[in-house]
C-alpha atoms as a PDB file:
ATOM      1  CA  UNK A   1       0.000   0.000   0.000  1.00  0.00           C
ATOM      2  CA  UNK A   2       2.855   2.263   0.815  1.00  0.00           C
ATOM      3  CA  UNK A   3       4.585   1.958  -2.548  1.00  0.00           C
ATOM      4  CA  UNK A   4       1.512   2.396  -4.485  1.00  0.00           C
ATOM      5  CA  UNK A   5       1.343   5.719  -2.289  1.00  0.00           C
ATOM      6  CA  UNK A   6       5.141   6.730  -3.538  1.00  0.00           C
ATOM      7  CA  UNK A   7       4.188   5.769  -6.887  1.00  0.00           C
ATOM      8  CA  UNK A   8       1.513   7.933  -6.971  1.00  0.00           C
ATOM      9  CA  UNK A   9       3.176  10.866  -5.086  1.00  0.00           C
ATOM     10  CA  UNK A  10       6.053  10.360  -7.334  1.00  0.00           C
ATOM     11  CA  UNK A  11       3.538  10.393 -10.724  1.00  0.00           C
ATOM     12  CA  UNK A  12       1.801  13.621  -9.552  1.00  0.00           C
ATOM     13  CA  UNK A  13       5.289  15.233  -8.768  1.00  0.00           C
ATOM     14  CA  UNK A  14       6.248  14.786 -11.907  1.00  0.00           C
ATOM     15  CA  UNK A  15       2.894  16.031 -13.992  1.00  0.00           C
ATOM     16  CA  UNK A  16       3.227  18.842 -11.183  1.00  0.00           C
ATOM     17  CA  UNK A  17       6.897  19.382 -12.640  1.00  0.00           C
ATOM     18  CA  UNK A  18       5.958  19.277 -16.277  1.00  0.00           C
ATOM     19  CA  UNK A  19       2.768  22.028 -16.045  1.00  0.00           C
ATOM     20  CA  UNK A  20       5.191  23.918 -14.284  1.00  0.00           C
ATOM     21  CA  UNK A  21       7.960  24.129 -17.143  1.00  0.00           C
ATOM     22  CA  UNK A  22       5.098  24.690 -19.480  1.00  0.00           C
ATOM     23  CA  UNK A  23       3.562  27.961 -17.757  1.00  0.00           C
ATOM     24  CA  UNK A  24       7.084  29.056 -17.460  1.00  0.00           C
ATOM     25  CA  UNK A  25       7.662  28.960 -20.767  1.00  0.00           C
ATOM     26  CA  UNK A  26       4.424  30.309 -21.585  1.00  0.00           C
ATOM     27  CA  UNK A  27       5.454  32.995 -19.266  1.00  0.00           C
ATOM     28  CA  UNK A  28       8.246  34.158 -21.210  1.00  0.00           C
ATOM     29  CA  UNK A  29       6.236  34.171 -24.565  1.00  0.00           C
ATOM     30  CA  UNK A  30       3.893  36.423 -22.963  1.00  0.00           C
ATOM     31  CA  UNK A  31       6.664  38.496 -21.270  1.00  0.00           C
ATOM     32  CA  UNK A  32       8.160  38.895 -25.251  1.00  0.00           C
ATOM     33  CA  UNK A  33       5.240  39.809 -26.444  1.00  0.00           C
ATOM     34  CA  UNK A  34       4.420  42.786 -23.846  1.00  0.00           C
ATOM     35  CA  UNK A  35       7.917  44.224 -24.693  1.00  0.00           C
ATOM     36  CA  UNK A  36       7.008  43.658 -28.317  1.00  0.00           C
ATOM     37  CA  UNK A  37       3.437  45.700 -27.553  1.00  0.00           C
ATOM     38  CA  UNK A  38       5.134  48.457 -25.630  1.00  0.00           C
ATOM     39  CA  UNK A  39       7.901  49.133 -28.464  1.00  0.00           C
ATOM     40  CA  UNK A  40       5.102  49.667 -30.922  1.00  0.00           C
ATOM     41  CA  UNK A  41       3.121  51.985 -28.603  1.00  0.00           C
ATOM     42  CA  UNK A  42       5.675  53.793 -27.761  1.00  0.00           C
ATOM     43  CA  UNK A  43       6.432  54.560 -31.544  1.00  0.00           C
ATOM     44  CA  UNK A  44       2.559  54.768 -31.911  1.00  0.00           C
ATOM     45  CA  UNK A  45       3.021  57.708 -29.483  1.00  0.00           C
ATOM     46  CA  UNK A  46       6.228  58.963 -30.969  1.00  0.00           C
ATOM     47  CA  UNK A  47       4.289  59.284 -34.673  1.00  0.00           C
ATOM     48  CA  UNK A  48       1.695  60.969 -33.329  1.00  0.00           C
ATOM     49  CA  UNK A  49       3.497  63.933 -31.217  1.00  0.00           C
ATOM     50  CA  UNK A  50       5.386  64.406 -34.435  1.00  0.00           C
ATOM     51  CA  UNK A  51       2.473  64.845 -36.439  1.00  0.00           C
ATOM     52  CA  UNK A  52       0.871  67.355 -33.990  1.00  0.00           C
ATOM     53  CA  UNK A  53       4.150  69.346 -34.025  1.00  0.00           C
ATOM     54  CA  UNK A  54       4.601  68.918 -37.826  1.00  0.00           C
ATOM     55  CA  UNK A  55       0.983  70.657 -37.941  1.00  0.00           C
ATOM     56  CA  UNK A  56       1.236  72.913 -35.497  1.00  0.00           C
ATOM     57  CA  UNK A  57       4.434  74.087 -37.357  1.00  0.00           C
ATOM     58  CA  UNK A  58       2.906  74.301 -40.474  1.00  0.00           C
ATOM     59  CA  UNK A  59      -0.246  76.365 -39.037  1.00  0.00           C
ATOM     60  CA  UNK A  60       2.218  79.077 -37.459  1.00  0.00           C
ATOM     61  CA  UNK A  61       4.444  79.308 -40.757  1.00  0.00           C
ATOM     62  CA  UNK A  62       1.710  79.558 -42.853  1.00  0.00           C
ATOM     63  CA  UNK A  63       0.351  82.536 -40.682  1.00  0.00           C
ATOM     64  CA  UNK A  64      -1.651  81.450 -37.925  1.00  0.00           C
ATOM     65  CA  UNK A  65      -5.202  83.010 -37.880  1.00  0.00           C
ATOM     66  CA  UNK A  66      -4.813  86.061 -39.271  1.00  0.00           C
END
């Protein structure tokens, strides 16, 4: 009874060990892909400010309001 108690422990230990390698490699995917996200936002952000500027820019050379 004993060993089939071990056996079992020692089974589930070792599914236990396997799910755990897969979420941590899941893990890093995900972690990859939030630095990938934040690079593009970041130029998202970058392209837009430039465009504001570019227009603003463009508005004063061209005269304003007047």
């Amino acid at each position: 009874m004993d060993e089939q108690r071990i056996g079992k422990l020692e089974h589930d230990m070792t599914d236990v060990k396997t799910r755990l390698a897969v979420a941590e490699s899941n893990i890093r995917e995900i972690r990859e892909d939030i630095g990938g996200i934040k690079d593009n936002t970041t130029w998202i952000l970058r392209l837009v400010i430039g465009g504001l500027v570019g227009a603003l820019l463009t508005f004063i050379i061209k005269g304003g309001m007047i």
